[in-house]
Protein backbone atom coordinates (compact mmCIF):
# COMPACT_ATOMS: atom_id res chain seq x y z
CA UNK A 1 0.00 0.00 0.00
CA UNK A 2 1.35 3.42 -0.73
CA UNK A 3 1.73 5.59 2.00
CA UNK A 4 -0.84 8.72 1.37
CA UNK A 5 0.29 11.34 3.90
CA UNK A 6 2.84 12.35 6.12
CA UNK A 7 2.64 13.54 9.25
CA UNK A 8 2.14 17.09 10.20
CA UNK A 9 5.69 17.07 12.33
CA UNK A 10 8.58 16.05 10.87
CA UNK A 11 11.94 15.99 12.57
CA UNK A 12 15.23 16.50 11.17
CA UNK A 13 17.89 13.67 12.51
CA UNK A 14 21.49 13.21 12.37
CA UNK A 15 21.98 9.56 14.46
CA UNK A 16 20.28 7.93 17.17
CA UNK A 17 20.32 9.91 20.22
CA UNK A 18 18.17 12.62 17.69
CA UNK A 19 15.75 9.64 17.84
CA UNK A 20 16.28 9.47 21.71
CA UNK A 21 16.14 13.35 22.19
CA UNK A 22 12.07 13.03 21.21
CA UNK A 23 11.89 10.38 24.41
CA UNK A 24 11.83 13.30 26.65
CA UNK A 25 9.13 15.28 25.18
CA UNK A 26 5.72 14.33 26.18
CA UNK A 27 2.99 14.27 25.10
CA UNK A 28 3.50 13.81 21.75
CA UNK A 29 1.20 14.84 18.39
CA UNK A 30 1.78 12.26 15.33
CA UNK A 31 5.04 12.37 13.96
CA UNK A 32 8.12 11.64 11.56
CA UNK A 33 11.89 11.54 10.70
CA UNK A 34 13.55 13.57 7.39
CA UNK A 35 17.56 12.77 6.89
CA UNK A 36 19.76 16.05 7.20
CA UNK A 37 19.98 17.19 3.52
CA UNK A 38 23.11 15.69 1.99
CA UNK A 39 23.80 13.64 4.66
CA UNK A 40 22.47 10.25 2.82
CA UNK A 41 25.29 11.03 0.11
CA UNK A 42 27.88 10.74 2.52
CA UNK A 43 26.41 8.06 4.70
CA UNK A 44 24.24 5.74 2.28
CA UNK A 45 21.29 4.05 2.44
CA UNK A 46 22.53 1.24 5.14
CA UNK A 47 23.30 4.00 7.48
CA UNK A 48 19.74 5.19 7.33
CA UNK A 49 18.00 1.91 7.18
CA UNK A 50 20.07 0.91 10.29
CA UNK A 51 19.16 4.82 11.67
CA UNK A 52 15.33 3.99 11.34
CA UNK A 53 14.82 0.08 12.80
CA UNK A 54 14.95 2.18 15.87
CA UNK A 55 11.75 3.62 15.07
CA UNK A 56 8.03 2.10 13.66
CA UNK A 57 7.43 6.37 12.65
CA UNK A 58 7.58 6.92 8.93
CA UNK A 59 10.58 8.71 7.72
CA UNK A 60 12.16 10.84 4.45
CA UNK A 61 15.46 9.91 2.93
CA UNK A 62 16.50 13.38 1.22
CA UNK A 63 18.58 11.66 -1.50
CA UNK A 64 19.04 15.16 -2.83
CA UNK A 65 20.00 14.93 -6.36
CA UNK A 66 21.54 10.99 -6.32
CA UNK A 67 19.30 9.19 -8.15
CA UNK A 68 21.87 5.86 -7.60
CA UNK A 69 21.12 6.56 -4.11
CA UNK A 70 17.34 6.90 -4.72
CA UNK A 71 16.76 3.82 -6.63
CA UNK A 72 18.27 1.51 -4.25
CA UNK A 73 17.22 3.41 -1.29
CA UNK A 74 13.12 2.50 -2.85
CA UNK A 75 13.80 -1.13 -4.04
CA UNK A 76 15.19 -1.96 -0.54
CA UNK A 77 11.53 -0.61 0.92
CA UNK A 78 12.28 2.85 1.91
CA UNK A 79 8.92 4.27 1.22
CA UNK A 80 9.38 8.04 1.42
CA UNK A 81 12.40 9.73 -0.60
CA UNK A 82 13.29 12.83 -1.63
CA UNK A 83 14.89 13.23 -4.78
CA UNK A 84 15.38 16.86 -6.77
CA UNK A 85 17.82 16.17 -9.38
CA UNK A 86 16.67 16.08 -12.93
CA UNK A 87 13.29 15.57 -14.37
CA UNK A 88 13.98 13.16 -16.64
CA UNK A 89 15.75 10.70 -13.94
CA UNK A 90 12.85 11.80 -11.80
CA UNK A 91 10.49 10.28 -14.19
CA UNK A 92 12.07 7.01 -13.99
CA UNK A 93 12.51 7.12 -10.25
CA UNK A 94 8.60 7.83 -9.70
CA UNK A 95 7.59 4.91 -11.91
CA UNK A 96 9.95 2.22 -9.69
CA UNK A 97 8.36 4.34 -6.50
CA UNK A 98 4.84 3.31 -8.14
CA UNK A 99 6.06 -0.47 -8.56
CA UNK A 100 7.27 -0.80 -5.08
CA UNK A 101 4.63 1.42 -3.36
CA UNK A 102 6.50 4.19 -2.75
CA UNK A 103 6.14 8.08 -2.77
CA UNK A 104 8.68 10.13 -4.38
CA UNK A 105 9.16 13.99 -3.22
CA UNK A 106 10.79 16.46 -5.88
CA UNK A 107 10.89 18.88 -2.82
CA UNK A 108 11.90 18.47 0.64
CA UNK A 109 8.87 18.84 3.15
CA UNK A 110 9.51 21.51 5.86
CA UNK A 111 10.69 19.57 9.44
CA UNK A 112 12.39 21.10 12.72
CA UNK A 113 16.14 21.36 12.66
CA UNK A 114 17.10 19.40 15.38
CA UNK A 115 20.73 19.77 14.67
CA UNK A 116 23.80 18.17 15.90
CA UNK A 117 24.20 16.83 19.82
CA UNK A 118 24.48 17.84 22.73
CA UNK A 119 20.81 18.44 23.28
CA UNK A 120 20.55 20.75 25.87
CA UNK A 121 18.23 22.25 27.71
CA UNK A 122 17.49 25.03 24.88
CA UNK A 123 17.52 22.73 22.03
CA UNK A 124 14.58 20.45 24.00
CA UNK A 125 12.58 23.44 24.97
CA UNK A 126 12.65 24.74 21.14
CA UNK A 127 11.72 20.42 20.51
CA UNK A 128 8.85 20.77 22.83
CA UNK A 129 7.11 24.43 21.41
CA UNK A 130 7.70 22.54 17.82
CA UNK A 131 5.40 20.07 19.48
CA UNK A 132 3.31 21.80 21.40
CA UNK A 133 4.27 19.88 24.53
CA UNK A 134 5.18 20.14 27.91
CA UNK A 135 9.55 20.37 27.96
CA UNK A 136 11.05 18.04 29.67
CA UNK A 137 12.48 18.93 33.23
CA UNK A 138 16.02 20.76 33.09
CA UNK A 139 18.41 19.06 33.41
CA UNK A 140 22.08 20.18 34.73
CA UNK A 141 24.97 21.13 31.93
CA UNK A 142 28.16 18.40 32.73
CA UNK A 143 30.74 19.92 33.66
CA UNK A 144 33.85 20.23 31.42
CA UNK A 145 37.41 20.93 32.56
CA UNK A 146 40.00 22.95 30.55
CA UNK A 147 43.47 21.51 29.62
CA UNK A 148 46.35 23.46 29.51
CA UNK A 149 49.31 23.18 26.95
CA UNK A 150 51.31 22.99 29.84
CA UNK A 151 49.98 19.74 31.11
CA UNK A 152 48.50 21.56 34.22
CA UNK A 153 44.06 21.86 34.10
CA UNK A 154 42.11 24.58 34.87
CA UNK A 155 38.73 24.22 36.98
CA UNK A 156 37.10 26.45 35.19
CA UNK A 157 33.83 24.60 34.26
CA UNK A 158 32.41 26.43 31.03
């Protein structure tokens, strides 16, 4: 069956503790996963098909303009993908999306900007409004210590 719509909130998510950030916010409204844009040409398809058995939600792969990438990305069951290269290999890429009951996207959908870890106590109270949800409780900043060329630290906690 061909997946007909996608949720109204979609996150943007570089690895797993992205996935694990979302945990903490409660409650929360239907929702989905988008890769960072680029990020499946460096990483490939494994690395977001290994990303995503973490997760039942549906979720993007923004192939950008790899249509190599694309391809095997929907024969392997991926069943949202972003692709915005040309038209023409976009015209064969939606007809194998039709055959294995797939959408293809010629523009990326818009989805919070999670960014890169740490999450902090910011970055999950930006999460939550996104949501509409309560934010989690804060929670205290580690401490890091300052090295010195020297060899001697610093206490200085930043």
């Amino acid at each position: 069956m061909i997946p007909n719509e996608l949720p109204s909130h979609l996150v943007e998510i570089w690895n797993i503790e992205s996935l694990r950030v979302l945990e903490t916010i409660q409650p929360l409204p239907p929702h989905g996963f988008i890769s960072v844009a680029g990020v499946a040409r460096m990483m490939g398809w494994p690395w977001w098909r290994a990303l995503m058995r973490h997760t039942d939600r549906p979720h993007i792969l923004d192939c950008g303009a790899a249509a190599g990438l694309a391809a095997c990305a929907l024969r392997e069951g991926q069943k949202w993908v972003v692709f915005d290269g040309p038209d023409i290999q976009a015209a064969s890429l939606q007809a194998l999306a039709d055959i294995c009951e797939a959408r293809l996207l010629r523009t990326r959908p818009p989805a919070f900007a999670l960014g890169m870890p740490p999450y902090d106590t910011y970055r999950r109270n930006r999460l939550a409004h996104y949501f509409n949800a309560e934010a989690p409780p804060d929670s205290p900043r580690p401490e890091r210590t300052l090295s010195r060329t020297d060899g001697s630290s610093n206490d200085a906690a930043l």
